[in-house]
PDB file of N, CA and C in Angstrom:
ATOM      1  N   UNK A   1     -34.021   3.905 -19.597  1.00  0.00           N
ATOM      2  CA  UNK A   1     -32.680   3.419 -19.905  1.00  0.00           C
ATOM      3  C   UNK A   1     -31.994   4.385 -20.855  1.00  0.00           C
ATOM      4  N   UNK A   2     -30.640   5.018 -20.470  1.00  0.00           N
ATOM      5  CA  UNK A   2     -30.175   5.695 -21.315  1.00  0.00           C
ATOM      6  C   UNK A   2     -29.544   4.547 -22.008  1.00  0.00           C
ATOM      7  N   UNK A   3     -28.748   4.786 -23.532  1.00  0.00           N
ATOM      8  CA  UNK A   3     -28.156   4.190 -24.148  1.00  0.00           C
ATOM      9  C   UNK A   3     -26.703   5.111 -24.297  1.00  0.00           C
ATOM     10  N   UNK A   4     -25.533   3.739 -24.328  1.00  0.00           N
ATOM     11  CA  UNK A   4     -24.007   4.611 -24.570  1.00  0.00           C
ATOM     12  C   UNK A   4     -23.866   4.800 -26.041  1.00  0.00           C
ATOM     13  N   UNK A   5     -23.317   5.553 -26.381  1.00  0.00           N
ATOM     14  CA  UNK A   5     -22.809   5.718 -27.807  1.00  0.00           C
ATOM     15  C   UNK A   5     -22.018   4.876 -27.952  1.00  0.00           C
ATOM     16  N   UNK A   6     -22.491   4.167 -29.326  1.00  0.00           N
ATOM     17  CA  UNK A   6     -21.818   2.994 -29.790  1.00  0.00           C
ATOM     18  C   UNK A   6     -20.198   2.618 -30.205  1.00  0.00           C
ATOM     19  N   UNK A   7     -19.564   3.832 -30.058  1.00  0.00           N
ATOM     20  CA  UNK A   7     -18.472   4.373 -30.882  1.00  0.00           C
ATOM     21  C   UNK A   7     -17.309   4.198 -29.393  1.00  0.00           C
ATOM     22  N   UNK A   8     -17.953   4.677 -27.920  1.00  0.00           N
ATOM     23  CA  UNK A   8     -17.691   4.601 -26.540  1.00  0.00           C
ATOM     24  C   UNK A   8     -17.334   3.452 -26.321  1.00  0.00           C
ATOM     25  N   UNK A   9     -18.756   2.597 -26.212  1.00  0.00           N
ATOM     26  CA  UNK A   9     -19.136   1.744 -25.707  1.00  0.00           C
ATOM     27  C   UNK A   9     -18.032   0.429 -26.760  1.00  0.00           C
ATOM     28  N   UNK A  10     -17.650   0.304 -27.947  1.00  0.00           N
ATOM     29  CA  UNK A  10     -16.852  -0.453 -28.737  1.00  0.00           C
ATOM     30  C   UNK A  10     -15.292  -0.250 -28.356  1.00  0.00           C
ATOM     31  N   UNK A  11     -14.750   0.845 -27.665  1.00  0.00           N
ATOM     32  CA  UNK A  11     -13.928   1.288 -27.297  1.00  0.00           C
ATOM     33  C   UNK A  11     -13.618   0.619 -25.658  1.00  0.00           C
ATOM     34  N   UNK A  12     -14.470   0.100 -24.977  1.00  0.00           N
ATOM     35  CA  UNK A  12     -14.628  -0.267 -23.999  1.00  0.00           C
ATOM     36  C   UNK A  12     -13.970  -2.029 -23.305  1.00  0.00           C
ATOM     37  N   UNK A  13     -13.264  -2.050 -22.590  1.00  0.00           N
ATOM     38  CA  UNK A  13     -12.956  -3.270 -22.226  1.00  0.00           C
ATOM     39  C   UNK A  13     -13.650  -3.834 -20.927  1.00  0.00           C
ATOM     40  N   UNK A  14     -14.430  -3.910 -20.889  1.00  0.00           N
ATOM     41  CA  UNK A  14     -15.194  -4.586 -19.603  1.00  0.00           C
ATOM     42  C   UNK A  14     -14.532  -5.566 -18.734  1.00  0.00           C
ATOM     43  N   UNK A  15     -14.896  -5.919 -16.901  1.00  0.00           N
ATOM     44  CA  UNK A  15     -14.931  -7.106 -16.604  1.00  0.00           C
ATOM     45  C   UNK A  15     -15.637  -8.105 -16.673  1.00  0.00           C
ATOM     46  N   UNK A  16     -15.622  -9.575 -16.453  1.00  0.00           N
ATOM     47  CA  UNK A  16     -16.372 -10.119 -16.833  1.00  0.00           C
ATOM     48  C   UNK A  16     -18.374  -9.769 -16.021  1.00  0.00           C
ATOM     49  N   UNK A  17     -17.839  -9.019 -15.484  1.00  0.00           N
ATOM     50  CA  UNK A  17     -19.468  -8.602 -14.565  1.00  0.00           C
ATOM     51  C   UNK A  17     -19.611  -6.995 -15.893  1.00  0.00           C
ATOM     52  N   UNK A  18     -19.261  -6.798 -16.515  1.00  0.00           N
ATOM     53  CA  UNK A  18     -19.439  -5.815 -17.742  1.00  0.00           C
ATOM     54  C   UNK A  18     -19.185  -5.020 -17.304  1.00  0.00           C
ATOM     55  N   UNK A  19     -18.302  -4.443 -16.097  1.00  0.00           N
ATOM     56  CA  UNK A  19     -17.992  -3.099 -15.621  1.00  0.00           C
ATOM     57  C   UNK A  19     -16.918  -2.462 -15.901  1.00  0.00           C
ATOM     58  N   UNK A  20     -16.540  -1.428 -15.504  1.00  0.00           N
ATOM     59  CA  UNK A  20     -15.069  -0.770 -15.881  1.00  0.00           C
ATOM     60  C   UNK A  20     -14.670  -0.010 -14.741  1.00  0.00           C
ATOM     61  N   UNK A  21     -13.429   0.090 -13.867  1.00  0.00           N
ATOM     62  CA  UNK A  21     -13.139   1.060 -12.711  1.00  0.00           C
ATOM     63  C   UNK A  21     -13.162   2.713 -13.268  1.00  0.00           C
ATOM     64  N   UNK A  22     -14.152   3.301 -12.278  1.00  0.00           N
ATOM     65  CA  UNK A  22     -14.125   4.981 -12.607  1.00  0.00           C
ATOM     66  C   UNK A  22     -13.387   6.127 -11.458  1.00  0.00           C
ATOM     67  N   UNK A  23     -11.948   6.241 -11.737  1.00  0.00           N
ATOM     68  CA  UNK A  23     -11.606   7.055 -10.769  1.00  0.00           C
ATOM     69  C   UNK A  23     -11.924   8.127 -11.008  1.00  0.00           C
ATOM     70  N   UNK A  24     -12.733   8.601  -9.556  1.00  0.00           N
ATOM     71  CA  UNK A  24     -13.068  10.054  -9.602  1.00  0.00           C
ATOM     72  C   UNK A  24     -11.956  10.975  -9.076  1.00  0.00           C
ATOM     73  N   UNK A  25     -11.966  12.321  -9.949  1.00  0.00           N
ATOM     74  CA  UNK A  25     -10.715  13.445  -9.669  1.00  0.00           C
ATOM     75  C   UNK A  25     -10.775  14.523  -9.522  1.00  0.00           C
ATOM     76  N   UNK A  26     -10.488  14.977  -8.532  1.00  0.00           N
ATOM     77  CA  UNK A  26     -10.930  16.654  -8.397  1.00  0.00           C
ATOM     78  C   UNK A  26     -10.721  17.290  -9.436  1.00  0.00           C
ATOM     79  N   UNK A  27     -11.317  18.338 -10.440  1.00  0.00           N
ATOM     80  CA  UNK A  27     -11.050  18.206 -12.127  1.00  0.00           C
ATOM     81  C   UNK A  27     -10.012  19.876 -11.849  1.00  0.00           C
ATOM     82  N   UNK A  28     -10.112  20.563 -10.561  1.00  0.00           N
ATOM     83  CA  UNK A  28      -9.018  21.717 -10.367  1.00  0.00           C
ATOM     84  C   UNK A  28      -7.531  21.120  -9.719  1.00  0.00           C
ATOM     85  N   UNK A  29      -7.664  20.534  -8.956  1.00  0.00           N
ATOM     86  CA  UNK A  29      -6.509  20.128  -8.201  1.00  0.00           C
ATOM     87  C   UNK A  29      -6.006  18.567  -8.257  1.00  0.00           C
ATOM     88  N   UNK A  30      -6.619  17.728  -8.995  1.00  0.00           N
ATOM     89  CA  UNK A  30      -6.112  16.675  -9.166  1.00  0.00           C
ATOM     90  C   UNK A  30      -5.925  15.913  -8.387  1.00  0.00           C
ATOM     91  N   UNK A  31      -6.667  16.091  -7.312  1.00  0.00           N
ATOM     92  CA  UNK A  31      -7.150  14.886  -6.074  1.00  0.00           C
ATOM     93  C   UNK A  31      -7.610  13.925  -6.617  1.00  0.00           C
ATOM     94  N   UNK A  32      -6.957  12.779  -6.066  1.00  0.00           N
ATOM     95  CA  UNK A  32      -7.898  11.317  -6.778  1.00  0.00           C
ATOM     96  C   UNK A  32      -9.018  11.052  -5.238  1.00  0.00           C
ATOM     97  N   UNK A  33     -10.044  11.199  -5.784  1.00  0.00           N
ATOM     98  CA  UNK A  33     -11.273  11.347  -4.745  1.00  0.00           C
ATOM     99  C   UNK A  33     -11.472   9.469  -3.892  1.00  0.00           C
ATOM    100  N   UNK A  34     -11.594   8.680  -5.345  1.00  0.00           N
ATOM    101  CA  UNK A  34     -12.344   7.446  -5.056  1.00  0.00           C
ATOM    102  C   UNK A  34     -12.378   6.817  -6.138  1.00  0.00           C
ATOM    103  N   UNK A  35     -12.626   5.235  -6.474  1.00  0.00           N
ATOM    104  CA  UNK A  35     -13.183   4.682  -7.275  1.00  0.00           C
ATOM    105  C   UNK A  35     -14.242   3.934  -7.247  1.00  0.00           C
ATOM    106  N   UNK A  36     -15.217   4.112  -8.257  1.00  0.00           N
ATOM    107  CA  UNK A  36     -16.442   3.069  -8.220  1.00  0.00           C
ATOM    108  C   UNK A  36     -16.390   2.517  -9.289  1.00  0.00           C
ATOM    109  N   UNK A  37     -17.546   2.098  -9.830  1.00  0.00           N
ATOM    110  CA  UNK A  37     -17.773   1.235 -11.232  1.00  0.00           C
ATOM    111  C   UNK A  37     -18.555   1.463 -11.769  1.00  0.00           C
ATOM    112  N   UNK A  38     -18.423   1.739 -13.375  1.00  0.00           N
ATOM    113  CA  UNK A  38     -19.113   1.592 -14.492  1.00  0.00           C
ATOM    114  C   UNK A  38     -19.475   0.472 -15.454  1.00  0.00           C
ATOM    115  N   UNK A  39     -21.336   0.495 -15.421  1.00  0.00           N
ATOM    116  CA  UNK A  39     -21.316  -0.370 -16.778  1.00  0.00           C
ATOM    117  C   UNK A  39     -21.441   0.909 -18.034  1.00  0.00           C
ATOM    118  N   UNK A  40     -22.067   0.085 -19.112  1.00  0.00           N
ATOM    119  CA  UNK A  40     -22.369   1.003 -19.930  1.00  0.00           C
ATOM    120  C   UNK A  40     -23.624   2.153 -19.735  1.00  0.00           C
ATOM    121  N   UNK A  41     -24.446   1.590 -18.909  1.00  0.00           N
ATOM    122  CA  UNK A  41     -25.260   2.523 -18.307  1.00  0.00           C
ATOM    123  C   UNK A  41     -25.254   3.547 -17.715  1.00  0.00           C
ATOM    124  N   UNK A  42     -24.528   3.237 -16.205  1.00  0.00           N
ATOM    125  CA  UNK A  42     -24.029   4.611 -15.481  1.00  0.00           C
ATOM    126  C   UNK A  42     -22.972   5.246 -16.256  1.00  0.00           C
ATOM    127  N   UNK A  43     -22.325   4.802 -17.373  1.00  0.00           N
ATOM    128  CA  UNK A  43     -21.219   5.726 -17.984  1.00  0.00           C
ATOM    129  C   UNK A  43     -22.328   6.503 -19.007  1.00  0.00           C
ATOM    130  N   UNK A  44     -23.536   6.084 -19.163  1.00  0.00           N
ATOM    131  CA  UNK A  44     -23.863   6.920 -20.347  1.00  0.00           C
ATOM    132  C   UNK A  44     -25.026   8.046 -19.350  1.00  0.00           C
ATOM    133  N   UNK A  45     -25.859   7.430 -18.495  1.00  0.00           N
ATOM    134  CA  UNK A  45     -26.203   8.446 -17.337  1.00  0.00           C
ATOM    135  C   UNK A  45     -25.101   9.805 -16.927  1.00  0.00           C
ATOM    136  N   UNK A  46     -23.964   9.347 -16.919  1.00  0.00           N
ATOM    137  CA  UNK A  46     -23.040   9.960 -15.885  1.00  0.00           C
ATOM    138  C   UNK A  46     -22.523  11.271 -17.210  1.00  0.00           C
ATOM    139  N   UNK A  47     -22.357  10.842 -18.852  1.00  0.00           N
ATOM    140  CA  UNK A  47     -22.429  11.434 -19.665  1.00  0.00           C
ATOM    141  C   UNK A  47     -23.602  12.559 -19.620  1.00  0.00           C
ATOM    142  N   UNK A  48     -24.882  12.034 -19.503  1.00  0.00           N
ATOM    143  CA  UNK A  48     -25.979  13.099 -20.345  1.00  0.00           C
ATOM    144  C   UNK A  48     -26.803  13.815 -18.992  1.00  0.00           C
ATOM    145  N   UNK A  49     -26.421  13.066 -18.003  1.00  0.00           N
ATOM    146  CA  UNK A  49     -26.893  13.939 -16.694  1.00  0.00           C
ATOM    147  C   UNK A  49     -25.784  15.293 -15.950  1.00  0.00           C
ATOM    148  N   UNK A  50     -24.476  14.907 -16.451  1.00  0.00           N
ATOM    149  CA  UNK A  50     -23.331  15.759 -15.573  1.00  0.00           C
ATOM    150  C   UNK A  50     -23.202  15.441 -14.022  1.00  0.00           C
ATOM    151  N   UNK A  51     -23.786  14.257 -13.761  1.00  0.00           N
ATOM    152  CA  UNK A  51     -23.613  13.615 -12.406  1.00  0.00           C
ATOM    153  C   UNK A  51     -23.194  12.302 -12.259  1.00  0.00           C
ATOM    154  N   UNK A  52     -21.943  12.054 -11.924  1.00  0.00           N
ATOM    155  CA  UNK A  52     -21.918  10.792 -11.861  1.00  0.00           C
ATOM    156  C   UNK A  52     -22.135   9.391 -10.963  1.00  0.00           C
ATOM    157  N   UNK A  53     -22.325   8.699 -12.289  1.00  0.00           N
ATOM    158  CA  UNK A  53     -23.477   7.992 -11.591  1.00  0.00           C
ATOM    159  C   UNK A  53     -22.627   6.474 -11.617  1.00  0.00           C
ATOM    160  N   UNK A  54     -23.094   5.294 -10.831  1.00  0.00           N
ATOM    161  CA  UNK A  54     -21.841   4.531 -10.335  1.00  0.00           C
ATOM    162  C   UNK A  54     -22.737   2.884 -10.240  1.00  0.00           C
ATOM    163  N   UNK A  55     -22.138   1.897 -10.320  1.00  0.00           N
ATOM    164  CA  UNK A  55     -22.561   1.091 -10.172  1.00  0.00           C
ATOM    165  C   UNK A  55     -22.510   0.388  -8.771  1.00  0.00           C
ATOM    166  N   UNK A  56     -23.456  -0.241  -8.147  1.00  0.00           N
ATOM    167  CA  UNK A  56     -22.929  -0.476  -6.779  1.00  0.00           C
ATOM    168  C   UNK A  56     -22.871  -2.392  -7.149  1.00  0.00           C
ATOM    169  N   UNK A  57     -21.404  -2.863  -6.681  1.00  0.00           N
ATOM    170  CA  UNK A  57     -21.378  -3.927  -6.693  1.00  0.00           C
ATOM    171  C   UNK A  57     -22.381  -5.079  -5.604  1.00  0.00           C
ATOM    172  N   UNK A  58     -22.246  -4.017  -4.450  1.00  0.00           N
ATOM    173  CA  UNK A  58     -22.789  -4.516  -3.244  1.00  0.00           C
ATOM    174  C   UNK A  58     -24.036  -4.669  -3.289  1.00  0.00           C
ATOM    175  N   UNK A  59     -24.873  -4.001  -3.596  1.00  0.00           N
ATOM    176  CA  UNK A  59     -26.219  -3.852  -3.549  1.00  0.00           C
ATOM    177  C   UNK A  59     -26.942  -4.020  -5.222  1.00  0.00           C
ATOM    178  N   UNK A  60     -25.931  -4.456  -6.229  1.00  0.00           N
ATOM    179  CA  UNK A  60     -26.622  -4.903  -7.057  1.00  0.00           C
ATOM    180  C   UNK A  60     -27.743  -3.630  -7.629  1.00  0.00           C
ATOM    181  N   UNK A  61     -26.685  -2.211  -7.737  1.00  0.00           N
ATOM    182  CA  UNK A  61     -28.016  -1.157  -8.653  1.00  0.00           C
ATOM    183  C   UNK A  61     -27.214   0.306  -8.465  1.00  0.00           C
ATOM    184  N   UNK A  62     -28.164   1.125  -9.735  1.00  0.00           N
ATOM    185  CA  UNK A  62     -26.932   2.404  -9.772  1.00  0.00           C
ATOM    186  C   UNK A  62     -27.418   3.577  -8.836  1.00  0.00           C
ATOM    187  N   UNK A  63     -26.274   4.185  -8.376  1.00  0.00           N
ATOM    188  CA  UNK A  63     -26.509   4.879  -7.590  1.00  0.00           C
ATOM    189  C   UNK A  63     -25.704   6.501  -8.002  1.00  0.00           C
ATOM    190  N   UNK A  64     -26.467   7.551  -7.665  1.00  0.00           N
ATOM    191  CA  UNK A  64     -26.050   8.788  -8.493  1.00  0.00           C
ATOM    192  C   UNK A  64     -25.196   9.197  -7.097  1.00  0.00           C
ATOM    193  N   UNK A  65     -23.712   9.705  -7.128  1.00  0.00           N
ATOM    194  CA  UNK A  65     -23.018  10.152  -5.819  1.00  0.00           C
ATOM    195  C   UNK A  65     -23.919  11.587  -5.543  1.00  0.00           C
ATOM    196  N   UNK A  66     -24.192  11.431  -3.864  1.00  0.00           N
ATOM    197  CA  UNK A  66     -24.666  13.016  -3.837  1.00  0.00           C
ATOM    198  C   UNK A  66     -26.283  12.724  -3.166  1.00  0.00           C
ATOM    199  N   UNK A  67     -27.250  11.663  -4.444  1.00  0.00           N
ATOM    200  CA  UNK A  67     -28.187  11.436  -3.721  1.00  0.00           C
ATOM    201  C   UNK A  67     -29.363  11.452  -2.420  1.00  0.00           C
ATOM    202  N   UNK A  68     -28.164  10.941  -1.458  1.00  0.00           N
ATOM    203  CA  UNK A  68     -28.774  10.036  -0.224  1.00  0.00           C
ATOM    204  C   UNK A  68     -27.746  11.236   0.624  1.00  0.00           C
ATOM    205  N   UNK A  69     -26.341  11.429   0.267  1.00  0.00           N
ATOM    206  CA  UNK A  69     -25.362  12.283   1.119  1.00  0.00           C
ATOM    207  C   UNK A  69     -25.764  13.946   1.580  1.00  0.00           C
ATOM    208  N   UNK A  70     -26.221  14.296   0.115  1.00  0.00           N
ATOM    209  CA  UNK A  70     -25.711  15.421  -0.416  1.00  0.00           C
ATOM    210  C   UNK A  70     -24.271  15.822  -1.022  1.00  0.00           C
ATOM    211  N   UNK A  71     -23.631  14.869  -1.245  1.00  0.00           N
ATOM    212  CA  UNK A  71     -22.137  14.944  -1.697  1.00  0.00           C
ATOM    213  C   UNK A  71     -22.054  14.635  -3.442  1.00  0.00           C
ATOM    214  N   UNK A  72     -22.137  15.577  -3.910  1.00  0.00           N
ATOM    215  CA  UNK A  72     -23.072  15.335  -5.238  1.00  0.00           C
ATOM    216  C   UNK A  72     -21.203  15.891  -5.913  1.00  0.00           C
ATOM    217  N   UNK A  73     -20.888  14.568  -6.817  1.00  0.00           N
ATOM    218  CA  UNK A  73     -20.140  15.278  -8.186  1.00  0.00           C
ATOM    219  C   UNK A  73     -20.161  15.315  -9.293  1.00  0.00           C
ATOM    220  N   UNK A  74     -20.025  16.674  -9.679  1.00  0.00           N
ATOM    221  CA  UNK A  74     -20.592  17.267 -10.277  1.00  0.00           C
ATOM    222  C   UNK A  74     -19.489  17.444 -11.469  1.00  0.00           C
ATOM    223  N   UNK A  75     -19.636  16.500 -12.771  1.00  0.00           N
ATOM    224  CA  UNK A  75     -18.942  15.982 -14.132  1.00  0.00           C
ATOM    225  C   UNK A  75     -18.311  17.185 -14.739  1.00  0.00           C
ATOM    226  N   UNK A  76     -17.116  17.472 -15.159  1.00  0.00           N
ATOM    227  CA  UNK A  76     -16.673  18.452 -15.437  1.00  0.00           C
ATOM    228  C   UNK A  76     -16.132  17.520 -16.967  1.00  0.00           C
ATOM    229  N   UNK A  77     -15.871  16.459 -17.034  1.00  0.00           N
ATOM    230  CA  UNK A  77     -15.150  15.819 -18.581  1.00  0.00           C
ATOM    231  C   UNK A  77     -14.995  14.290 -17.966  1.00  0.00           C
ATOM    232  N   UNK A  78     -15.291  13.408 -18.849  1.00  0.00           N
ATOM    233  CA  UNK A  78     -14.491  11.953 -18.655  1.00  0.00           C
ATOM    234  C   UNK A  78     -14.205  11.681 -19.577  1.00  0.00           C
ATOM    235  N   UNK A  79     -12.815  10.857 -19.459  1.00  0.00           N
ATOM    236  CA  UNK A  79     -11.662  10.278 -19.921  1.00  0.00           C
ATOM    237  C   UNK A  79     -11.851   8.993 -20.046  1.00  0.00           C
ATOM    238  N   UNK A  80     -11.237   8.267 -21.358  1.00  0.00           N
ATOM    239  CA  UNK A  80     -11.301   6.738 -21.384  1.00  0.00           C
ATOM    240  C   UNK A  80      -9.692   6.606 -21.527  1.00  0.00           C
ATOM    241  N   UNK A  81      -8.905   5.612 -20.805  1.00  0.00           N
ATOM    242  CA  UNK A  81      -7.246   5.351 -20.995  1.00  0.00           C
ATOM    243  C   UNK A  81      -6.833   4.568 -22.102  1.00  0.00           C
ATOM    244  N   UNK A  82      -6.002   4.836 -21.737  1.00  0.00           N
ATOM    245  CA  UNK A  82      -5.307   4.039 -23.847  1.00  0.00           C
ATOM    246  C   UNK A  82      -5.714   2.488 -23.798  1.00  0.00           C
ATOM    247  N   UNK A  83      -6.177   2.028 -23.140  1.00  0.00           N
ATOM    248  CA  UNK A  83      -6.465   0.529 -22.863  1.00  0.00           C
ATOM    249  C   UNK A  83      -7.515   0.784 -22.810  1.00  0.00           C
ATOM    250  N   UNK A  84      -8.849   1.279 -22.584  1.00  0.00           N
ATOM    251  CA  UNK A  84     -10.159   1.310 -22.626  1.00  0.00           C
ATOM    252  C   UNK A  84     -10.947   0.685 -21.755  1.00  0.00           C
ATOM    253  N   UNK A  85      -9.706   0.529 -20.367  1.00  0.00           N
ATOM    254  CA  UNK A  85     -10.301  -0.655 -19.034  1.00  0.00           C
ATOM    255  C   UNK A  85     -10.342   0.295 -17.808  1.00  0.00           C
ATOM    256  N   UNK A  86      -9.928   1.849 -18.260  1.00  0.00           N
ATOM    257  CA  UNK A  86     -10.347   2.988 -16.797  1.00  0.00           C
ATOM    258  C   UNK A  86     -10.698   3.829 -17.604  1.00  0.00           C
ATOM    259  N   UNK A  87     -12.304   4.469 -16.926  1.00  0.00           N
ATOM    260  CA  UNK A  87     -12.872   5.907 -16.717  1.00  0.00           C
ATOM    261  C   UNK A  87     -11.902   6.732 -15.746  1.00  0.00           C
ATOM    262  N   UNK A  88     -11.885   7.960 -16.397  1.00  0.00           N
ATOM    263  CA  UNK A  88     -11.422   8.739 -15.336  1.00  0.00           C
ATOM    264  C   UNK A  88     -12.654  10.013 -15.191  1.00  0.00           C
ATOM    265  N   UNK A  89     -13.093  10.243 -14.118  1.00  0.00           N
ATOM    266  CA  UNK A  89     -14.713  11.221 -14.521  1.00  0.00           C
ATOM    267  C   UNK A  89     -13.762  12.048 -13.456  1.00  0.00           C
ATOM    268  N   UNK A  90     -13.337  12.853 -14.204  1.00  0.00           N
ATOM    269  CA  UNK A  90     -12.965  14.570 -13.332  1.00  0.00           C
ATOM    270  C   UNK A  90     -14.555  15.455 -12.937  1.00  0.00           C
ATOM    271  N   UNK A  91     -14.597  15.588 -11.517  1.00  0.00           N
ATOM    272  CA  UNK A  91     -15.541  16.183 -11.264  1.00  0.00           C
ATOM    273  C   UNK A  91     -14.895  17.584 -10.007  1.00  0.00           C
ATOM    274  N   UNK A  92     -16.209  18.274 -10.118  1.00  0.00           N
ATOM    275  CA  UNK A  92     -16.506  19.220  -9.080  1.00  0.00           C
ATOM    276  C   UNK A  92     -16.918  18.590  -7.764  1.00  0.00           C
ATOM    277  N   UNK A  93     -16.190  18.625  -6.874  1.00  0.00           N
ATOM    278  CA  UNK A  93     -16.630  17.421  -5.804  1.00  0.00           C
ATOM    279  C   UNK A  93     -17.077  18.332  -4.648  1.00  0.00           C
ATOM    280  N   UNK A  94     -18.857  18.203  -4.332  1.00  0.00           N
ATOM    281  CA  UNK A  94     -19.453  18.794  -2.983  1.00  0.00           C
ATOM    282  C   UNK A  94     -19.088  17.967  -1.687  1.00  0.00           C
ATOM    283  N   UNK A  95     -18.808  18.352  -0.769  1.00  0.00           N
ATOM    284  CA  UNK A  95     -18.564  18.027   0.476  1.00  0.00           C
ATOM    285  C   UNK A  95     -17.367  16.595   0.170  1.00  0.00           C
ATOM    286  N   UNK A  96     -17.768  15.609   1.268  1.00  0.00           N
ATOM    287  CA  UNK A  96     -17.223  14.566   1.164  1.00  0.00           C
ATOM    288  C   UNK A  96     -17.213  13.626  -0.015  1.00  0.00           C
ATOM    289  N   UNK A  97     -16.149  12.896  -0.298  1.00  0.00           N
ATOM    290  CA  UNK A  97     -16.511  11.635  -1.446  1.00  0.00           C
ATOM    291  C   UNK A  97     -16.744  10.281  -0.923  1.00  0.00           C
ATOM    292  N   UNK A  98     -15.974  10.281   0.338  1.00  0.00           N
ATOM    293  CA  UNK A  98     -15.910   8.893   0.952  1.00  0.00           C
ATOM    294  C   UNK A  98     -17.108   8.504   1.542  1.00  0.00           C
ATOM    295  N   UNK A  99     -17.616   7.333   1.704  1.00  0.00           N
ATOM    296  CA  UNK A  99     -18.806   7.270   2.449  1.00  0.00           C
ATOM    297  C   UNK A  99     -18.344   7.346   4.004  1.00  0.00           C
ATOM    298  N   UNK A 100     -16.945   7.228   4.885  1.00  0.00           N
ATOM    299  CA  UNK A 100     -16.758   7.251   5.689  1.00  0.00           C
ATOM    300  C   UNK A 100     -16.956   9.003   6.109  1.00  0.00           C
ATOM    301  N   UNK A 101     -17.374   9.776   5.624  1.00  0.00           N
ATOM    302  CA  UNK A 101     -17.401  11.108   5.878  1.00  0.00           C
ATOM    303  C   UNK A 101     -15.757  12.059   5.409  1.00  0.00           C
ATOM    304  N   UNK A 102     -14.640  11.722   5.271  1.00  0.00           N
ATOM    305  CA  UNK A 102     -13.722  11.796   4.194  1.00  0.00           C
ATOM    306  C   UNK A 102     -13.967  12.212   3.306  1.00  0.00           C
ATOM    307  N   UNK A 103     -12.960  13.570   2.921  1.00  0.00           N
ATOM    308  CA  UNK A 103     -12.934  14.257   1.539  1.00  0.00           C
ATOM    309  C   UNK A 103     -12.226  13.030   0.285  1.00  0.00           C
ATOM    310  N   UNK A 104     -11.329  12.341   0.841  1.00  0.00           N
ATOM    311  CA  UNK A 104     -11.192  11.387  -0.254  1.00  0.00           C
ATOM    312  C   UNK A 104     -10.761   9.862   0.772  1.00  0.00           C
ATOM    313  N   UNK A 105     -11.359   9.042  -0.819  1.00  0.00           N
ATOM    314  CA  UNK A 105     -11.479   7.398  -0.124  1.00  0.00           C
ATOM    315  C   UNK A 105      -9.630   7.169   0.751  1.00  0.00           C
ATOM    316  N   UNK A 106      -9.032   7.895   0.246  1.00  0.00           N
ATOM    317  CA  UNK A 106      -7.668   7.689  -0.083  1.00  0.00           C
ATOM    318  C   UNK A 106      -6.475   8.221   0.964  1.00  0.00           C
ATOM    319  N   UNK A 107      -7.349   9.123   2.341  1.00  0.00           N
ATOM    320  CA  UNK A 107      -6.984   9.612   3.480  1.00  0.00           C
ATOM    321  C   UNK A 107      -6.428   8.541   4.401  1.00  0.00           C
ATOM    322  N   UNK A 108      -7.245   7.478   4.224  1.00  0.00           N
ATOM    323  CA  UNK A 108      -6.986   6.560   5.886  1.00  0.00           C
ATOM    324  C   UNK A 108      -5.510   5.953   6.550  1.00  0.00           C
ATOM    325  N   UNK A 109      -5.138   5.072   5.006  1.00  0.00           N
ATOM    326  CA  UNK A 109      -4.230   4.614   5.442  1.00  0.00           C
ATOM    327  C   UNK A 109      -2.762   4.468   4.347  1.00  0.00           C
ATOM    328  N   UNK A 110      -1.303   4.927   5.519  1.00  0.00           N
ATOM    329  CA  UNK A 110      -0.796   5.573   4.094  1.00  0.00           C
ATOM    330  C   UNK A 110       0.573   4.560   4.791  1.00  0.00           C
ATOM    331  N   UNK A 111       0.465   3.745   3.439  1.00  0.00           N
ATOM    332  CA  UNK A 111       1.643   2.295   3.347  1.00  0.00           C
ATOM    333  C   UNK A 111       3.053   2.889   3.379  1.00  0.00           C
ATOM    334  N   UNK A 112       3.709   2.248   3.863  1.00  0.00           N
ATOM    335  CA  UNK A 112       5.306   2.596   4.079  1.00  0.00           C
ATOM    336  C   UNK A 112       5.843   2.520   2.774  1.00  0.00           C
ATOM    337  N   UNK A 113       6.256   2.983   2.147  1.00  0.00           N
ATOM    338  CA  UNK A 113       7.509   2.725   0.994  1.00  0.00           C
ATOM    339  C   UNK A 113       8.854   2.489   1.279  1.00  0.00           C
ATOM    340  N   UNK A 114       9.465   1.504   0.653  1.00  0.00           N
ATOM    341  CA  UNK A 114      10.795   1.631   1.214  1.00  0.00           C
ATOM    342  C   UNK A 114      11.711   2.094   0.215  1.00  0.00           C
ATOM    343  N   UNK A 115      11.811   3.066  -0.367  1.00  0.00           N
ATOM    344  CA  UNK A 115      12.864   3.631  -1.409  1.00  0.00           C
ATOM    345  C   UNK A 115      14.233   3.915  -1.258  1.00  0.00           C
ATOM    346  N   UNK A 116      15.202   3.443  -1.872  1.00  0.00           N
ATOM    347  CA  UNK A 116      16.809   3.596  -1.269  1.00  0.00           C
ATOM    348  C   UNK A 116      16.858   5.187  -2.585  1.00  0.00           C
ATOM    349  N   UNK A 117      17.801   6.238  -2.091  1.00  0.00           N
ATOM    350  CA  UNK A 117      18.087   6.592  -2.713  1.00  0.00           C
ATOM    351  C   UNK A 117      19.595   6.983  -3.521  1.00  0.00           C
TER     352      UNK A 117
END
């Protein structure tokens, strides 16, 4: 078990399941890749390994991106927001992020806006 730094971790606004949303970001180009979830665990893994590491809601356990894929990203800095309720983990992103085989979760489907100008 890694432990978070206490100083982080007090800074932190959890849901009631103790997690926090972690958008991942291409840390050169500013692609928003995906989001998963952090407890205090995978945020302090994802700290002292340089891989981030994610909570899986579904399956109930943490999972390091990259693993099982080979789509490994690779931690370049994370960010906590002025509210302390989003990670932002800028990474080096290998191959795909999406589990659908997709460079980002965020390709599929793109909503109409209706903007007057």
């Amino acid at each position: 078990m890694t432990t978070l730094d206490p100083q982080i971790a007090a800074r932190l606004k959890r849901t009631e399941d103790g997690l926090v949303p972690a958008v991942a970001q291409q840390h050169d180009t500013g692609e928003v890749l995906m989001l998963g979830w952090m407890d205090d665990e995978a945020l302090a893994r994802t700290l002292s390994t340089g891989r981030a590491t994610y909570w899986s809601r579904s399956r109930q356990e943490y999972w390091v991106k990259g693993d099982t894929s080979g789509h490994v990203q690779w931690v370049k800095e994370v960010r906590l927001d002025c509210d302390g309720d989003t990670v932002l983990v800028k990474v080096d992103q290998v191959g795909a992020a999406c589990h659908t085989g997709d460079r980002t979760c965020f390709d599929a489907d793109l909503l109409g806006v209706g903007v007057d100008g």
